[in-house]
N, C-alpha and C. Protein backbone atom coordinates (compact mmCIF):
# COMPACT_ATOMS: atom_id res chain seq x y z
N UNK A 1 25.53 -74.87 27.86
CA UNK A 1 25.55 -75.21 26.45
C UNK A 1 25.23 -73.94 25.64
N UNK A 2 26.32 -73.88 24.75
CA UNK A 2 25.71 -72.45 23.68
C UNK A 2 24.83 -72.40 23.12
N UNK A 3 24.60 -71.47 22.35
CA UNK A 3 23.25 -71.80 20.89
C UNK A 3 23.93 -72.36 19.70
N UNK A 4 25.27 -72.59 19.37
CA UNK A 4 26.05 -72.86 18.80
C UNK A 4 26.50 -74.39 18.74
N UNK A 5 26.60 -74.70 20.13
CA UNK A 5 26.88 -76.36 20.27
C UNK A 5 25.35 -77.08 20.51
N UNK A 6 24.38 -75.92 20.33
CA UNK A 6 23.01 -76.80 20.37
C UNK A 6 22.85 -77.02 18.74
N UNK A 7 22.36 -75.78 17.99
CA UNK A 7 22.80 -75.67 16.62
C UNK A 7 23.57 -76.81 16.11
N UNK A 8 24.26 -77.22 16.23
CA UNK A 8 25.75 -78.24 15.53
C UNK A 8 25.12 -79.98 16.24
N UNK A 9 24.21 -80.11 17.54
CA UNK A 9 23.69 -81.25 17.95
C UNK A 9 22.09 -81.22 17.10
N UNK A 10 21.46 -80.48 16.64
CA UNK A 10 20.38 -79.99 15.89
C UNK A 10 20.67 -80.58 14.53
N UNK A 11 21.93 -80.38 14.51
CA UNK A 11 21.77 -80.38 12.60
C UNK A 11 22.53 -81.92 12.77
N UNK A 12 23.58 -82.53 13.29
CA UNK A 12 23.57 -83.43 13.47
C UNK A 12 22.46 -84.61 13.33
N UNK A 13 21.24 -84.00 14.36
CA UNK A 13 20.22 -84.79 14.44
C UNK A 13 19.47 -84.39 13.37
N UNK A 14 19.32 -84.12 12.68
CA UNK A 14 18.26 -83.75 11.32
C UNK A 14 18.80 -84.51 10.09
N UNK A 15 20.12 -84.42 10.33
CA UNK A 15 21.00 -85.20 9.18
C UNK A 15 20.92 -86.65 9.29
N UNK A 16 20.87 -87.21 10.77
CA UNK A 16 20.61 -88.66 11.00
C UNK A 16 19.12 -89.40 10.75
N UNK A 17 18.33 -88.78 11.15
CA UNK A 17 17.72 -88.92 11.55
C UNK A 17 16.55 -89.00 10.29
N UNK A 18 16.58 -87.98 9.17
CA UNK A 18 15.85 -87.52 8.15
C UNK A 18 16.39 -87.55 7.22
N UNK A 19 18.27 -88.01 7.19
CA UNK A 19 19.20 -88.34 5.60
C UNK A 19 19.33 -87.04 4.92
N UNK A 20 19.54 -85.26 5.84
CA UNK A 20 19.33 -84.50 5.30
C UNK A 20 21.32 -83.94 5.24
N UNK A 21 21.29 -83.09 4.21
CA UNK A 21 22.69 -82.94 4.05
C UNK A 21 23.20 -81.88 4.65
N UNK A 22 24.13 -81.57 5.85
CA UNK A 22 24.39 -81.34 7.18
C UNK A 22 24.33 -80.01 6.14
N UNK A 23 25.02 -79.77 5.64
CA UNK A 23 25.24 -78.01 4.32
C UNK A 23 23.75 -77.69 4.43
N UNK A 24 22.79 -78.49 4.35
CA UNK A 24 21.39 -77.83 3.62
C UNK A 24 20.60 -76.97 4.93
N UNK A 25 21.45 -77.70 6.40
CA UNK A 25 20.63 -77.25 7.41
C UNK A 25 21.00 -76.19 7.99
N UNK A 26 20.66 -74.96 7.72
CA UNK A 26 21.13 -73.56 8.47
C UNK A 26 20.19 -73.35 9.53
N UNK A 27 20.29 -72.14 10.14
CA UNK A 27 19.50 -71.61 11.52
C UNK A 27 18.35 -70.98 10.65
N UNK A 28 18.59 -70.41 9.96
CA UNK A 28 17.31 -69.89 9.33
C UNK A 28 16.58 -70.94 7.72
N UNK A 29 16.53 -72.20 8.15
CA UNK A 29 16.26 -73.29 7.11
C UNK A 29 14.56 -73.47 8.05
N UNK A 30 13.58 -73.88 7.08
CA UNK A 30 12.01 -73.91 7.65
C UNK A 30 12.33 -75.09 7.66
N UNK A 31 11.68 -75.63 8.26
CA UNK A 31 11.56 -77.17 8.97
C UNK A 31 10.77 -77.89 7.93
N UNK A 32 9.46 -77.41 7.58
CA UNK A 32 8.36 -78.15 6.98
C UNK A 32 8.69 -77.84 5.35
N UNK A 33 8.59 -76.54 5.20
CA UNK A 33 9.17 -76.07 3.55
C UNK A 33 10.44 -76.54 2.78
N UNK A 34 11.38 -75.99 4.16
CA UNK A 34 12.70 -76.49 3.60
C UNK A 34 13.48 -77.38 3.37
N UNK A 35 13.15 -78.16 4.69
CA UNK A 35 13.42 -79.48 5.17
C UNK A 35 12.89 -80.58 4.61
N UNK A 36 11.70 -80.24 4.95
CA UNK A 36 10.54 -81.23 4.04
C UNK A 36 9.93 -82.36 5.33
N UNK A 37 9.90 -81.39 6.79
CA UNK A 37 9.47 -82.38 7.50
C UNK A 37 7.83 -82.39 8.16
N UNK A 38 8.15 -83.46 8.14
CA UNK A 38 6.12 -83.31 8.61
C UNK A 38 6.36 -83.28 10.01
N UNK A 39 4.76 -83.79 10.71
CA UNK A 39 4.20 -83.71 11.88
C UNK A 39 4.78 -84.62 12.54
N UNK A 40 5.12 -85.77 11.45
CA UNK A 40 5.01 -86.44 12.51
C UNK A 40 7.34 -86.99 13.03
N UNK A 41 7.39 -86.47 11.78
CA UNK A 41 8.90 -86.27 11.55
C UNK A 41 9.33 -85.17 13.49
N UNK A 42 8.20 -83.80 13.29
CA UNK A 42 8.85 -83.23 14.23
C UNK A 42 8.84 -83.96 15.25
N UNK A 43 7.42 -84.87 15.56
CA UNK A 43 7.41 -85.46 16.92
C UNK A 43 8.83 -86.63 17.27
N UNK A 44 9.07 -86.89 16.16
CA UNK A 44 10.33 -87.54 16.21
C UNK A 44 11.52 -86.99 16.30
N UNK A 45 11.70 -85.46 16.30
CA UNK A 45 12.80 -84.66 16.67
C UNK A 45 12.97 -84.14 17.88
N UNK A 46 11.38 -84.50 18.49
CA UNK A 46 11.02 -83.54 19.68
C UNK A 46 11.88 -84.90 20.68
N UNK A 47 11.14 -86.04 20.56
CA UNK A 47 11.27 -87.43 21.50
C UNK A 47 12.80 -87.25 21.54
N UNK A 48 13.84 -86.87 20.39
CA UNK A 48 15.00 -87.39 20.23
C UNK A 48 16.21 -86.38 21.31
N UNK A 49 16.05 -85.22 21.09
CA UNK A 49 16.01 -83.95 21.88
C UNK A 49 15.47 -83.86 23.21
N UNK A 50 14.35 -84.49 23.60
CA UNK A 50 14.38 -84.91 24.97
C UNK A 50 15.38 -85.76 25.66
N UNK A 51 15.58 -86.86 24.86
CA UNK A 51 16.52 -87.85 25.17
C UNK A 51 17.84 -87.31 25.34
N UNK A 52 18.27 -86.69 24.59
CA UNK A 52 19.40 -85.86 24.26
C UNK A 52 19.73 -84.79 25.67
N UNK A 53 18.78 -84.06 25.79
CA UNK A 53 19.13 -82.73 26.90
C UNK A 53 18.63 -83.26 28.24
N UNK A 54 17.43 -84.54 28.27
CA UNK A 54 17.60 -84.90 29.41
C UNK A 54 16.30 -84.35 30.22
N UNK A 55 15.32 -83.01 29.19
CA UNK A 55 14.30 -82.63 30.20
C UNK A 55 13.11 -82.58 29.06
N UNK A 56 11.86 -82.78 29.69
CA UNK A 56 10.55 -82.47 28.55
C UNK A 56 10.23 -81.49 27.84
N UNK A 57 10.30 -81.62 27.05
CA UNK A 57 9.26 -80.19 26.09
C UNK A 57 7.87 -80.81 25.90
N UNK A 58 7.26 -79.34 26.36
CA UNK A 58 5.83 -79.32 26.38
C UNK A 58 5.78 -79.00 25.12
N UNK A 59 4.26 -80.00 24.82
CA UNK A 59 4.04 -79.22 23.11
C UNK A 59 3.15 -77.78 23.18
N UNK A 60 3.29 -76.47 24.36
CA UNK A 60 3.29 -75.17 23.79
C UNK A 60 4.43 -74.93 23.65
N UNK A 61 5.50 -75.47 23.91
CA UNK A 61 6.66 -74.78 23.68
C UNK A 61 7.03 -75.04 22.08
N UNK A 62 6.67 -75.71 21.87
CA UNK A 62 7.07 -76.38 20.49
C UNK A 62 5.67 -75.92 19.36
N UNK A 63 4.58 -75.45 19.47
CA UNK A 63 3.86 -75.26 18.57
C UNK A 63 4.65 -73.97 17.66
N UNK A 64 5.42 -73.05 17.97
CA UNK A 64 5.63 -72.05 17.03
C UNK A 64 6.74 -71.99 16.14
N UNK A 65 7.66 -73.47 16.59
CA UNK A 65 8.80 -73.13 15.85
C UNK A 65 8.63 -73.67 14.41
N UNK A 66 9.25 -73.01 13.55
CA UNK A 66 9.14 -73.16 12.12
C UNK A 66 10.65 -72.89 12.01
N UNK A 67 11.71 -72.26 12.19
CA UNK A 67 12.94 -72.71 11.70
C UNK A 67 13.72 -73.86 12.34
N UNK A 68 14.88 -73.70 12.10
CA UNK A 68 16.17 -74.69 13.02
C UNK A 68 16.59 -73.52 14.23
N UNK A 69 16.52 -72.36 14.01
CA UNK A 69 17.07 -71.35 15.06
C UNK A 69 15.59 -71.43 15.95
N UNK A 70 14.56 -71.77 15.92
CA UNK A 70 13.37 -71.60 16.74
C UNK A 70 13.84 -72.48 17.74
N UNK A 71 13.76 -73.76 17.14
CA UNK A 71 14.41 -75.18 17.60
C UNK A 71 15.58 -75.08 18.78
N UNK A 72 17.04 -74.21 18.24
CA UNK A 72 17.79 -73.92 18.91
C UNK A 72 17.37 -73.18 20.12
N UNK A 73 16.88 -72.13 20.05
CA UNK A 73 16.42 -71.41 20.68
C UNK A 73 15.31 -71.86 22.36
N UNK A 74 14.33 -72.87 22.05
CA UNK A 74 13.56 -73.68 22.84
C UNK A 74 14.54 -74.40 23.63
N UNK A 75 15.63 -75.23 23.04
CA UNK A 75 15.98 -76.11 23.94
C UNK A 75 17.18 -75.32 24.73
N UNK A 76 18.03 -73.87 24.00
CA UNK A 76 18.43 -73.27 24.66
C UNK A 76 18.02 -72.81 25.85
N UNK A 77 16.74 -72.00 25.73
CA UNK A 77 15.91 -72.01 27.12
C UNK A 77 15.58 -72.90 28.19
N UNK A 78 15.28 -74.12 27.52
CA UNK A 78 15.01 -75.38 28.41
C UNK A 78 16.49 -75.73 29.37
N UNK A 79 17.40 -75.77 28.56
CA UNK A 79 18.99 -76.71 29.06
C UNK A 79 19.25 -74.73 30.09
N UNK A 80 19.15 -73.88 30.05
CA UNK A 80 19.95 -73.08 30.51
C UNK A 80 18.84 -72.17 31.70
N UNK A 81 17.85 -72.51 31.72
CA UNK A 81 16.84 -71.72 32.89
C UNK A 81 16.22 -72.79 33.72
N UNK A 82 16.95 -73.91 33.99
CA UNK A 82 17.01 -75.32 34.77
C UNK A 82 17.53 -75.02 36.13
């Protein structure tokens, strides 16, 4: 999977999920600032993305991301060093 077809399943899911407008979500968009998502919003992106790729994210992997490219980036690692 690219960072590209993760990116495009990312914003997909942000748009469903949070009613956000697929345009507003770039790779470099902040999650909490930009987005407008909370804590508990991420834990609901995290659960959904598991489901999705099929493997766990630990929450150190997930404490630092603050954009959509962080995001990309984590589950890139996860789906491709399996």
């Amino acid at each position: 999977m690219t960072q590209q077809e993760i990116f495009t399943q990312i914003q997909q899911m942000l748009a469903s999920l949070f009613e956000i407008e697929p345009s507003e979500i770039k790779p470099e968009s902040k999650l909490f600032e930009e987005l407008e998502l909370d804590s508990i919003d991420a834990i609901d992106l995290v659960v959904k993305l598991q489901k999705t790729i099929g493997k766990k994210i630990m929450p150190e992997e997930f404490k630092n991301v603050r954009t959509v490219q962080d995001v990309v980036d984590v589950v890139y690692k996860l789906v491709n060093n399996s």
